[in-house]
C-alpha atoms as a PDB file:
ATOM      1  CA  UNK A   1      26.002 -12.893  -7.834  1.00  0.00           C
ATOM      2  CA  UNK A   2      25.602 -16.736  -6.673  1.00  0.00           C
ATOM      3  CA  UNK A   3      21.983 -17.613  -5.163  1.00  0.00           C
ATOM      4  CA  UNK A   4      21.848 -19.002  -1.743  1.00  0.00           C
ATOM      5  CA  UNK A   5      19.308 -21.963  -1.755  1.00  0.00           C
ATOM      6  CA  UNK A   6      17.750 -22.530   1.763  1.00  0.00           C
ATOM      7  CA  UNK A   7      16.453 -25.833   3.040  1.00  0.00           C
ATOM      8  CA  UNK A   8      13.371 -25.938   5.831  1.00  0.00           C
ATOM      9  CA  UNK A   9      14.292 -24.858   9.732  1.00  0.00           C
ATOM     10  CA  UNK A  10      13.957 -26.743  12.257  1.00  0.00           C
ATOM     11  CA  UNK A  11      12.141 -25.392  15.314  1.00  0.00           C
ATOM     12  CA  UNK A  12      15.308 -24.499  17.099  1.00  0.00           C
ATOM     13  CA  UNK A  13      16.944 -22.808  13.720  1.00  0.00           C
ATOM     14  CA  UNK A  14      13.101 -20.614  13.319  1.00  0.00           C
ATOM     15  CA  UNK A  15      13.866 -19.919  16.891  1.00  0.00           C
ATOM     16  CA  UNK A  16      17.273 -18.332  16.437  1.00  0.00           C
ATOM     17  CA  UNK A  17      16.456 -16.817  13.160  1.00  0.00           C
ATOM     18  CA  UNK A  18      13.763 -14.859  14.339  1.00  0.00           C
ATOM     19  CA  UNK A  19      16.246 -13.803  16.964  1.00  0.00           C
ATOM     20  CA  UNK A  20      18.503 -12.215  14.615  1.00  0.00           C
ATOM     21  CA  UNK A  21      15.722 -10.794  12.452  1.00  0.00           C
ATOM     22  CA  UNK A  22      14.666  -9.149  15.551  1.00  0.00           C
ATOM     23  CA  UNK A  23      18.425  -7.541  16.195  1.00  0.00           C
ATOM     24  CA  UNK A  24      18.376  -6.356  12.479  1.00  0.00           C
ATOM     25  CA  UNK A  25      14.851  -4.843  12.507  1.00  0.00           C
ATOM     26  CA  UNK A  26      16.312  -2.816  15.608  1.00  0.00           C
ATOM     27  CA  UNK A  27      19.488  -1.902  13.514  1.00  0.00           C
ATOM     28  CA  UNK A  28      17.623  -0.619  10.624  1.00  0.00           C
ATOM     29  CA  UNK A  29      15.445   1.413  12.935  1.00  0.00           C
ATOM     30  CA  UNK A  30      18.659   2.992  14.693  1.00  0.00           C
ATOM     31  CA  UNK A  31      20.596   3.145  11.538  1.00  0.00           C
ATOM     32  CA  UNK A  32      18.159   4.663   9.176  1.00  0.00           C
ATOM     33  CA  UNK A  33      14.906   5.582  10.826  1.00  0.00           C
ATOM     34  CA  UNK A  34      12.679   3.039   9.302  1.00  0.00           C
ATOM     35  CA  UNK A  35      10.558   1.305  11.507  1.00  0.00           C
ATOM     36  CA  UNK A  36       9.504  -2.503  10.693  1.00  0.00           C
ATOM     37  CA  UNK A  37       9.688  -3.872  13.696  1.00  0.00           C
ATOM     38  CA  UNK A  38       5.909  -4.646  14.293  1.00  0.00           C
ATOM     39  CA  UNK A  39       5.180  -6.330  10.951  1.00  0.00           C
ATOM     40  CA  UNK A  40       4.150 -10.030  10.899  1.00  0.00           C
ATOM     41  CA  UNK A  41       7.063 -12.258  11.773  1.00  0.00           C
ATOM     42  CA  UNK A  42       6.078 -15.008   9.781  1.00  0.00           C
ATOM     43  CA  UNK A  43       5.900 -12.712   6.679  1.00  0.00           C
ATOM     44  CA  UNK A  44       9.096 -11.350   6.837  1.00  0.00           C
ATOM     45  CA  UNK A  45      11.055 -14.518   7.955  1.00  0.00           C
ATOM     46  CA  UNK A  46       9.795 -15.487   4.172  1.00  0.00           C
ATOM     47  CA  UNK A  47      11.326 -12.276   2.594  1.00  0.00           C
ATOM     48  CA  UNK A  48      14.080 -12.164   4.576  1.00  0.00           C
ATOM     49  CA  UNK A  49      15.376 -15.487   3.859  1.00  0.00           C
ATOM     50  CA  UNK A  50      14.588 -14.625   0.279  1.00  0.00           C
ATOM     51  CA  UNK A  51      16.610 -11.494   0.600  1.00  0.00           C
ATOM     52  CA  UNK A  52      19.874 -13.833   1.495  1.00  0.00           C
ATOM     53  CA  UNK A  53      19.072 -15.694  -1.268  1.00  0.00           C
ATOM     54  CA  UNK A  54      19.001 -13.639  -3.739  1.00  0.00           C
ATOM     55  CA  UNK A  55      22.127 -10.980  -2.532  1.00  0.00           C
ATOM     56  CA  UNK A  56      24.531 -14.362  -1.496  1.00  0.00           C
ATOM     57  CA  UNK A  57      24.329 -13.955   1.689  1.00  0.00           C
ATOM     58  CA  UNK A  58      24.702 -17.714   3.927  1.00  0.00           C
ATOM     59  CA  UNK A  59      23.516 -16.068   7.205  1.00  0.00           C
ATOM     60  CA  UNK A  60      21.539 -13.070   8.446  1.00  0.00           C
ATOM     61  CA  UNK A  61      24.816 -12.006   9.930  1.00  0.00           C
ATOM     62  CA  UNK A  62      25.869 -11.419   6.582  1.00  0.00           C
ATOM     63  CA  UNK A  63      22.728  -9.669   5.618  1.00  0.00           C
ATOM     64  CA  UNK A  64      22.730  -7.579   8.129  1.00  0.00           C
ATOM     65  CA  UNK A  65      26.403  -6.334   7.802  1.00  0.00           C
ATOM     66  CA  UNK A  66      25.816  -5.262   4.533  1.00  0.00           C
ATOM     67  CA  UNK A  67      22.500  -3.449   5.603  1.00  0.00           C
ATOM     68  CA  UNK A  68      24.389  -1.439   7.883  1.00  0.00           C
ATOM     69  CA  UNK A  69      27.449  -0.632   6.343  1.00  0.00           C
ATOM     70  CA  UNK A  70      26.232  -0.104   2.694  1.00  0.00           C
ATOM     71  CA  UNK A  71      23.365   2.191   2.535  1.00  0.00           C
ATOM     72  CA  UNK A  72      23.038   1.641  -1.482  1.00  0.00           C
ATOM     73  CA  UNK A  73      22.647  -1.578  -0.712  1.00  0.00           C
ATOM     74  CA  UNK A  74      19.853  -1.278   1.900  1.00  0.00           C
ATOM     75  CA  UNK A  75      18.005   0.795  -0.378  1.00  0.00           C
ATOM     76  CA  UNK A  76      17.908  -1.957  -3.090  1.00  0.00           C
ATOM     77  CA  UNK A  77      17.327  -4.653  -0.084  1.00  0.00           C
ATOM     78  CA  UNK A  78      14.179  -2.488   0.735  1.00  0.00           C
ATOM     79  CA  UNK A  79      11.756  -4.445  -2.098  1.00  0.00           C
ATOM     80  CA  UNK A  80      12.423  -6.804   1.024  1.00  0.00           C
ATOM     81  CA  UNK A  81      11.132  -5.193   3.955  1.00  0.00           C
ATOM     82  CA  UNK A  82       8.023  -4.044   2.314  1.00  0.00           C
ATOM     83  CA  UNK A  83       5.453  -5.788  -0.012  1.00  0.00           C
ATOM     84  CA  UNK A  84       4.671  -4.241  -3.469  1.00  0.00           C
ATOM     85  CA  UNK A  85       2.149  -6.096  -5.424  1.00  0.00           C
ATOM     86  CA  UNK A  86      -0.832  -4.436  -6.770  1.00  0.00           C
ATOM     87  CA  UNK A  87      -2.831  -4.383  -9.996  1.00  0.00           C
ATOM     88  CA  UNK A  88      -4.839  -1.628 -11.475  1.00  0.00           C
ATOM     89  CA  UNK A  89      -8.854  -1.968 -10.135  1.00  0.00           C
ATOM     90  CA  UNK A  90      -7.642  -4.963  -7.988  1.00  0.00           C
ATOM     91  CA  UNK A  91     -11.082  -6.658  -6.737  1.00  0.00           C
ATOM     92  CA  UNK A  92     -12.879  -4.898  -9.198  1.00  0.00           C
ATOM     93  CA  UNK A  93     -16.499  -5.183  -7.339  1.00  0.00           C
ATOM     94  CA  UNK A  94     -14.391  -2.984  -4.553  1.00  0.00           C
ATOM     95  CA  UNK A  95     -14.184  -0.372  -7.098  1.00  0.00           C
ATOM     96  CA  UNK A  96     -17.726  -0.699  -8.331  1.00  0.00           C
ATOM     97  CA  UNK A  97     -18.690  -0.461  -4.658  1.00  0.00           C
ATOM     98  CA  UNK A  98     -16.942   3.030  -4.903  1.00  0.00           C
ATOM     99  CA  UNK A  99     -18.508   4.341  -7.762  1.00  0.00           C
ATOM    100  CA  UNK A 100     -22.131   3.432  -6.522  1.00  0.00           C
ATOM    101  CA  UNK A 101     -21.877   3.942  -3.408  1.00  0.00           C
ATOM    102  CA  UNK A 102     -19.385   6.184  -2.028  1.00  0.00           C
ATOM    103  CA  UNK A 103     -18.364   8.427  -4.761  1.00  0.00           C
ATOM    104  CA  UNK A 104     -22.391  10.046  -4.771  1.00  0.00           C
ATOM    105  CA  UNK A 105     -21.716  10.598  -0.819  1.00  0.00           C
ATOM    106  CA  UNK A 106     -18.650  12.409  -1.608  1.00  0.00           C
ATOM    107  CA  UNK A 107     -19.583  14.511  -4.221  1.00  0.00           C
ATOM    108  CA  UNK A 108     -21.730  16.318  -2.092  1.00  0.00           C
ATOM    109  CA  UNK A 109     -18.626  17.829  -0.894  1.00  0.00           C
ATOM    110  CA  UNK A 110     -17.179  21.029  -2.379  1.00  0.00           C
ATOM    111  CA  UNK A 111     -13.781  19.526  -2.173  1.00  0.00           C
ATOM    112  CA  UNK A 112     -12.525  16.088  -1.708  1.00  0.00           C
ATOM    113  CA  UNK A 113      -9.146  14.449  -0.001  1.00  0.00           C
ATOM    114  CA  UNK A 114      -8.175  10.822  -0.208  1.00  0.00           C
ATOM    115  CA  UNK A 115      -5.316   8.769   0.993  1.00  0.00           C
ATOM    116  CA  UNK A 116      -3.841   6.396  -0.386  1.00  0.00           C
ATOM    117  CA  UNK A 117      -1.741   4.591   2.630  1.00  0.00           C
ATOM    118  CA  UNK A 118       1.090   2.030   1.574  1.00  0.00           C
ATOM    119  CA  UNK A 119       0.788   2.898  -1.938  1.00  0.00           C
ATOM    120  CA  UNK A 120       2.895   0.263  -3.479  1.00  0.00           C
ATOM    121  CA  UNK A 121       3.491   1.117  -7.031  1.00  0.00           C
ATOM    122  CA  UNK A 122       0.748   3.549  -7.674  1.00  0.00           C
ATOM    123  CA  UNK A 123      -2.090   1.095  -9.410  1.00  0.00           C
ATOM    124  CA  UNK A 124      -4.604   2.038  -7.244  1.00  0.00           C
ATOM    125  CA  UNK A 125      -3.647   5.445  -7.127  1.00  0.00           C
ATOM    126  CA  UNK A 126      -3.993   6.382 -10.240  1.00  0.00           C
ATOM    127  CA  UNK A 127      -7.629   3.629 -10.608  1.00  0.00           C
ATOM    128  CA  UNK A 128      -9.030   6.373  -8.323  1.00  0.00           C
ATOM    129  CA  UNK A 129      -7.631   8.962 -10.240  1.00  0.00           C
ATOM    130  CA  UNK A 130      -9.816   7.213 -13.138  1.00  0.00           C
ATOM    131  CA  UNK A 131     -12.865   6.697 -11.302  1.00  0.00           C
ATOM    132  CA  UNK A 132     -12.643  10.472  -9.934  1.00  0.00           C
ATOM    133  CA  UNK A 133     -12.822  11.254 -13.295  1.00  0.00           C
ATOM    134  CA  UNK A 134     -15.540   9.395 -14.657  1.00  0.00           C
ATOM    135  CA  UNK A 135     -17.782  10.486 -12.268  1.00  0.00           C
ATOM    136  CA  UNK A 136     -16.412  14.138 -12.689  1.00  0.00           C
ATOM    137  CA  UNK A 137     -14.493  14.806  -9.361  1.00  0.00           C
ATOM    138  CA  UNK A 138     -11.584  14.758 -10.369  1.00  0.00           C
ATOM    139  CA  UNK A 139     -10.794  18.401 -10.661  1.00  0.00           C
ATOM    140  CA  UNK A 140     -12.136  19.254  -6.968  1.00  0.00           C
ATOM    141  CA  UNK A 141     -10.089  16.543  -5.475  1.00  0.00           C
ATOM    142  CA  UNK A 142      -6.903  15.637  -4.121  1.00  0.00           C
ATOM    143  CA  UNK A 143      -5.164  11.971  -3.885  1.00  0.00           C
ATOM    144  CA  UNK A 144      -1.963  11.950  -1.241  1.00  0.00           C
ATOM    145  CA  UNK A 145      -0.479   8.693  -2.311  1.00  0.00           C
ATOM    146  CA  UNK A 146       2.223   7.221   0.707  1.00  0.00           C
ATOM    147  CA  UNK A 147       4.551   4.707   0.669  1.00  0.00           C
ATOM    148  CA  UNK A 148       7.236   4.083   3.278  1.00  0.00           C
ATOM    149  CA  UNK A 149       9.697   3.069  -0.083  1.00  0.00           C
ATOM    150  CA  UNK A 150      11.314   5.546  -1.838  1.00  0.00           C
ATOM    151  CA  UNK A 151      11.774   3.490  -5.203  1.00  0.00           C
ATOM    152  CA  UNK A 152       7.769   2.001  -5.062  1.00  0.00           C
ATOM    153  CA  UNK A 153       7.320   6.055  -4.352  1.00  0.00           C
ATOM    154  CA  UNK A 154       8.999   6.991  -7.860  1.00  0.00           C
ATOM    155  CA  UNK A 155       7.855   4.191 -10.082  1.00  0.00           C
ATOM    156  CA  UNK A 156       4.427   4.915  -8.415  1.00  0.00           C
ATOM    157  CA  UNK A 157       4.683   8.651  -9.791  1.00  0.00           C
ATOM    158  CA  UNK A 158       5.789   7.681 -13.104  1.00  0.00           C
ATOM    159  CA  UNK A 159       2.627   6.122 -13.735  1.00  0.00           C
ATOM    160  CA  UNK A 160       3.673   3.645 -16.236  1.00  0.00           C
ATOM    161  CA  UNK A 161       3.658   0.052 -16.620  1.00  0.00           C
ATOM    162  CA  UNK A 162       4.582  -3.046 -18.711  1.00  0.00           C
ATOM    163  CA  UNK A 163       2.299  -2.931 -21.605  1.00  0.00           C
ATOM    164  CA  UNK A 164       1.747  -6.707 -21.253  1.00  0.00           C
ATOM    165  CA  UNK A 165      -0.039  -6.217 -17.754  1.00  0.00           C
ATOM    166  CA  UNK A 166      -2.964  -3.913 -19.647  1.00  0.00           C
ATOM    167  CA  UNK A 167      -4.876  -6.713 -20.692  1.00  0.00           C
ATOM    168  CA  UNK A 168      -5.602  -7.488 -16.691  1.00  0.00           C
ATOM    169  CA  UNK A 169      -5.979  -3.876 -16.143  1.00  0.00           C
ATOM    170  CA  UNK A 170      -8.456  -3.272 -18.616  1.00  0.00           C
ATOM    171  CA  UNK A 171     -10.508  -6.466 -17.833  1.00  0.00           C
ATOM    172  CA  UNK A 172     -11.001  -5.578 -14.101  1.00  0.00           C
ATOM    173  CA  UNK A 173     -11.507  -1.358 -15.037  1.00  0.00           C
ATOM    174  CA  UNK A 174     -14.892  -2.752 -17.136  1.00  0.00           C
ATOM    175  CA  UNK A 175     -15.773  -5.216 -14.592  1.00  0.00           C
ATOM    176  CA  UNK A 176     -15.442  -1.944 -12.000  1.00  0.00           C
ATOM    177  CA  UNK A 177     -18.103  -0.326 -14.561  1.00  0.00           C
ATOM    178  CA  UNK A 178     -15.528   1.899 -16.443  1.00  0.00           C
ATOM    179  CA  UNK A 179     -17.212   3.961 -18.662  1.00  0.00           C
ATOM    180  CA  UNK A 180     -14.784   3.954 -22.035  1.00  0.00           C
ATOM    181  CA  UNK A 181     -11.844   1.954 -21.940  1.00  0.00           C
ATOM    182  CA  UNK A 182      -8.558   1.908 -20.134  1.00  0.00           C
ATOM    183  CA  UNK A 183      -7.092   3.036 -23.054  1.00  0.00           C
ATOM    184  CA  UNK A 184      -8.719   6.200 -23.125  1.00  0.00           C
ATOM    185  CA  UNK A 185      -5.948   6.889 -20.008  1.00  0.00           C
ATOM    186  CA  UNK A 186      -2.841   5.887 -21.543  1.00  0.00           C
ATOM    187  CA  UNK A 187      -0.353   6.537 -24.395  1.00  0.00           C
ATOM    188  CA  UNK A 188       1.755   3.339 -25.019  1.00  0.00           C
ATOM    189  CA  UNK A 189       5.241   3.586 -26.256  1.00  0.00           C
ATOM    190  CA  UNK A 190       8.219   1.061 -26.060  1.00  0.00           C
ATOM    191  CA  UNK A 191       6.418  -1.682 -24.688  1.00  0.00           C
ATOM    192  CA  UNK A 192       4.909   0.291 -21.892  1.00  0.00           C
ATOM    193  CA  UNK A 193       1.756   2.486 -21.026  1.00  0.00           C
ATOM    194  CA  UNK A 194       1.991   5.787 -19.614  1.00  0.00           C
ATOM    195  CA  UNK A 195      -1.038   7.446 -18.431  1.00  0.00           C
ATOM    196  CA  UNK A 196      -2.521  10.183 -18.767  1.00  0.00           C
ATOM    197  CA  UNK A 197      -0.770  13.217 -17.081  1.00  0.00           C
ATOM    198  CA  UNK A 198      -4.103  15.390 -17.016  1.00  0.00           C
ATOM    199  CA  UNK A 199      -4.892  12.578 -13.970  1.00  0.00           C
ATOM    200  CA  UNK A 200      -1.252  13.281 -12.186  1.00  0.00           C
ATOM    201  CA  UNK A 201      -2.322  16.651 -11.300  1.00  0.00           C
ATOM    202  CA  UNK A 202      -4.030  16.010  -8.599  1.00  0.00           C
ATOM    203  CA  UNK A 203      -2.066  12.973  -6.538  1.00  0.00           C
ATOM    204  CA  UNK A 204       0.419  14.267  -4.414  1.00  0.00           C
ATOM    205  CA  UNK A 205       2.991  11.420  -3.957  1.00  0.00           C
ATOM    206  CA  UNK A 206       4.928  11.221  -0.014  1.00  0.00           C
ATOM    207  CA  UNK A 207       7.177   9.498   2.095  1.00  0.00           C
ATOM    208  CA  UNK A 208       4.979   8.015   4.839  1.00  0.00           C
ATOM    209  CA  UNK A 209       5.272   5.339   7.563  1.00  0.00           C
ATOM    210  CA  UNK A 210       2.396   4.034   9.212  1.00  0.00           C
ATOM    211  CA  UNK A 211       5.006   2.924  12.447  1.00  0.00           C
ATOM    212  CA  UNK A 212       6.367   6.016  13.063  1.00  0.00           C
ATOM    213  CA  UNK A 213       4.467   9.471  11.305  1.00  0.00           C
ATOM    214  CA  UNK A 214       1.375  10.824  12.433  1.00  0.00           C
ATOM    215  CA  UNK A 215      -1.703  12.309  10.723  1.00  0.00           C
ATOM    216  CA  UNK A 216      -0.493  14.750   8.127  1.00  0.00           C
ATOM    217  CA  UNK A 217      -4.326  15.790   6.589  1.00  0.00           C
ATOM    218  CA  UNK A 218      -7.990  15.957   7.218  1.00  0.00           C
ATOM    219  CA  UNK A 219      -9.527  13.821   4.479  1.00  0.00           C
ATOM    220  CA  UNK A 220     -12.900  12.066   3.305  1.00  0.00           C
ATOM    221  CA  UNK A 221     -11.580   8.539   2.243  1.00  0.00           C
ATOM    222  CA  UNK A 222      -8.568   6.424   2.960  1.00  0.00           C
ATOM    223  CA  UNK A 223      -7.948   3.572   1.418  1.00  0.00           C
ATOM    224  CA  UNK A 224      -5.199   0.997   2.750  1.00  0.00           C
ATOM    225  CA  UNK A 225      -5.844  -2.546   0.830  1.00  0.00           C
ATOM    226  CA  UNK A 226      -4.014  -5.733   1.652  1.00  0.00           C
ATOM    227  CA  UNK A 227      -1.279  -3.903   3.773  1.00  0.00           C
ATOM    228  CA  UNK A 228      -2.417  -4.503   7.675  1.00  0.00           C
ATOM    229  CA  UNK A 229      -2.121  -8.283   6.529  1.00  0.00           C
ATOM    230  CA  UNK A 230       1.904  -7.617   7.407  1.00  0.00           C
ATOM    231  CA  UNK A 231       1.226  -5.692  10.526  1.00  0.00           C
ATOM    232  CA  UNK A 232       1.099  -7.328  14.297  1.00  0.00           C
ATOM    233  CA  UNK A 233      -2.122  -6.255  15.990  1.00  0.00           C
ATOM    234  CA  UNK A 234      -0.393  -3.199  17.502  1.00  0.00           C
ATOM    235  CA  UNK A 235       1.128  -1.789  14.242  1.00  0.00           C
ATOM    236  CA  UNK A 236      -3.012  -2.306  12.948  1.00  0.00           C
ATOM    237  CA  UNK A 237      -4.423  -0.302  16.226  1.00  0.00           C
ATOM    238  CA  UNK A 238      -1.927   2.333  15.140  1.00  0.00           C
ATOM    239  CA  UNK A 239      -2.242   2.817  11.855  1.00  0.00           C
ATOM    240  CA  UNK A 240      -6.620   2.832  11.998  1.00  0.00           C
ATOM    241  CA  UNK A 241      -5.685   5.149  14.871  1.00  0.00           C
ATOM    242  CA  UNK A 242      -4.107   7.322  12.424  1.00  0.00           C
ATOM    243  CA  UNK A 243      -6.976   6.886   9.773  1.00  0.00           C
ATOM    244  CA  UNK A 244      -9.531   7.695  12.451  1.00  0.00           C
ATOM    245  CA  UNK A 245      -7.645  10.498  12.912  1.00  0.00           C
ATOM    246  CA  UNK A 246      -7.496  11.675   9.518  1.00  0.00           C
ATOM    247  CA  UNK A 247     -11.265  10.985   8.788  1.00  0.00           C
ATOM    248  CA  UNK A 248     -13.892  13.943   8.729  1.00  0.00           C
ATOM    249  CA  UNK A 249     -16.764  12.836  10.601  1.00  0.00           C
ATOM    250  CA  UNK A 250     -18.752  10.466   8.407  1.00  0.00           C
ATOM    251  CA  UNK A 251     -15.329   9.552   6.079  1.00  0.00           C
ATOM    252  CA  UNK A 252     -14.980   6.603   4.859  1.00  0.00           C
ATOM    253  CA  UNK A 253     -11.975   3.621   4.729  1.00  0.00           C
ATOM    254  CA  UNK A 254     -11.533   0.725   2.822  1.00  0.00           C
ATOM    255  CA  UNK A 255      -9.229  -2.505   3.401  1.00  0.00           C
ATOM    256  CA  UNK A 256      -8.617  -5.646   1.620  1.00  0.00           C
ATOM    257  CA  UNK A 257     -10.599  -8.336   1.215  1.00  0.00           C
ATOM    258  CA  UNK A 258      -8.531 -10.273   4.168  1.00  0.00           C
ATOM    259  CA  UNK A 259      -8.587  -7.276   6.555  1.00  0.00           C
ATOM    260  CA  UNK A 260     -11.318  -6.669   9.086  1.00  0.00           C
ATOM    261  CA  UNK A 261     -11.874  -3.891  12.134  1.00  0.00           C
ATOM    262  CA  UNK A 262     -13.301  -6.764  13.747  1.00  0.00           C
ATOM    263  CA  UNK A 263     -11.738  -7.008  17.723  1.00  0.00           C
ATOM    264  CA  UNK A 264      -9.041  -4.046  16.789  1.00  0.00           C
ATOM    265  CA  UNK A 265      -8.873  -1.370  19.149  1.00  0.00           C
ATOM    266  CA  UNK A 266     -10.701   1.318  17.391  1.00  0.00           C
ATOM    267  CA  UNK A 267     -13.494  -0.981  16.131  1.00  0.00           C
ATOM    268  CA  UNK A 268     -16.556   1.235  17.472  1.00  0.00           C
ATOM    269  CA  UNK A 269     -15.310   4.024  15.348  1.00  0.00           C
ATOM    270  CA  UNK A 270     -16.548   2.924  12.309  1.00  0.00           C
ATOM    271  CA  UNK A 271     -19.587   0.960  11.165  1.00  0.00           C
ATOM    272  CA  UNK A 272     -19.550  -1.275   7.912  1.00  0.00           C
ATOM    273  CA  UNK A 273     -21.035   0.560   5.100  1.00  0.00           C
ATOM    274  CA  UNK A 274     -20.557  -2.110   2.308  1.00  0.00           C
ATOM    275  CA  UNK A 275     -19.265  -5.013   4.363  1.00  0.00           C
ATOM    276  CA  UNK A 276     -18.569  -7.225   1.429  1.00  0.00           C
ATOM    277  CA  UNK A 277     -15.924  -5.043   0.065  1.00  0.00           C
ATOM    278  CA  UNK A 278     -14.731  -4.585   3.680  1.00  0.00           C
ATOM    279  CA  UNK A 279     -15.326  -0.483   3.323  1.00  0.00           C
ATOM    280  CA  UNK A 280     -16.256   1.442   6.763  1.00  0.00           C
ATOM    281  CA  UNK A 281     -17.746   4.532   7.825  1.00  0.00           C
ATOM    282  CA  UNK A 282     -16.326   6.833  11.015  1.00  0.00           C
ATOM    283  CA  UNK A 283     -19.300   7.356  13.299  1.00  0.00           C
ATOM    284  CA  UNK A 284     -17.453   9.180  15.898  1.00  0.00           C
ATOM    285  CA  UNK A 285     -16.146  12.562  15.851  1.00  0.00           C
END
């Protein structure tokens, strides 16, 4: 399949793209249920256009035609709609931050839920599976992992990864203050790392929008990093709407480094309990 290259838009031709964008994000909705329609503009005019680039496609009318009439083919365009990059202990003073600080404060519960929103492809996931265990509780705790795509869903519950990333992954685990090594975790076999299924049996992996589903569990920590960055303001009040919901009084959440409660809607719900590593604490019931 040809590539289509795309030079830069005018003002006018941004104007009228984002126009059609907007007419597909309402097809998708109505044709298959999934809701993007409040992510970032600017962030998806990027994907987008490289969606037409890479499937051949000269003009969104041609994208979207193909959305809506071949529903393989929407399911492989979906890498497009959502965002899946993560590493294993991404920002790994974040993780260190859990370990000394908000893993003691959960232990004193007898048993502990955390979510995992917009899971991406499971390396955080199964980091926290890790850290649960190194600080021994794992086996009185329960990970749901979400993702609004079904493919970053199953690749996320595989738990295994190109053996040529686990250099990274095992550089930012000791800089989290591991205890062992990474490879303590993992079985590697045909240039790839599988790990360890012992930490699989407590993540629960689920379809989940943050546009459209509501609060499915109490828990004691979610953690959404680097995925309100795509969001407008509204899709952010709702979804830390849905977190506060979610969060036991006292429960904690953690964003990326670029995301802030600062001037959102349900601000005065939380207080900053380690502000450098952006992670919050509910203070209202």
């Amino acid at each position: 399949m040809s590539r289509v290259v795309f030079a830069a838009m005018t003002d006018v031709e941004t104007e009228l793209f984002d126009l059609e964008l907007r007419l597909l994000l309402d097809a998708v909705y109505l044709r298959y249920h999934y809701d993007f329609r409040g992510y970032a503009m600017t962030s998806l005019r990027r994907r987008m256009r490289h969606a037409m680039g890479r499937f051949g496609c000269a003009q969104m009318s041609d994208l979207q035609h193909r959305i809506l009439h071949e529903p393989a083919f929407f399911a492989e365009a979906m890498q497009y709609f959502t965002v899946q990059v993560s590493e294993m202990f991404r920002d790994p003073s974040y993780f260190r931050a859990l370990r000394e600080d908000v893993m003691p404060v959960l232990g004193t519960y007898p048993s502990i839920k955390i979510w995992v929103a917009g899971c991406s492809h499971g390396e955080e996931v199964w980091s926290l599976a890790i850290l649960l265990a190194e600080e021994g509780l794992l086996d009185r705790s329960i990970i749901y992992a979400t993702d609004i795509n079904p493919e970053a869903l199953a690749k996320a519950e595989q738990g295994t990864y190109p053996a040529e990333r686990l250099a990274l992954f095992s550089g930012s685990y000791l800089a989290a203050g591991g205890k062992g090594s990474l490879s303590d975790y993992y079985t590697s076999a045909y240039g790839n790392a599988m790990f360890d299924r012992a930490l699989r049996k407590t993540i629960v992996f689920a379809d989940h929008s943050l546009a459209t589903d509501s609060v499915f569990s109490e828990v004691h920590f979610v953690s959404c990093r680097n995925v309100l960055i795509y969001f407008n303001r509204e899709l952010q009040d709702r979804a830390v709407g849905l977190f506060s919901g979610s969060l036991v009084r006292k429960g904690f959440l953690g964003l990326g480094s670029k995301e802030s409660l600062r001037f959102g809607a349900h601000a005065e719900v939380f207080e900053p309990f380690v502000p450098a590593e952006r992670i919050y604490r509910k203070v209202t019931s």
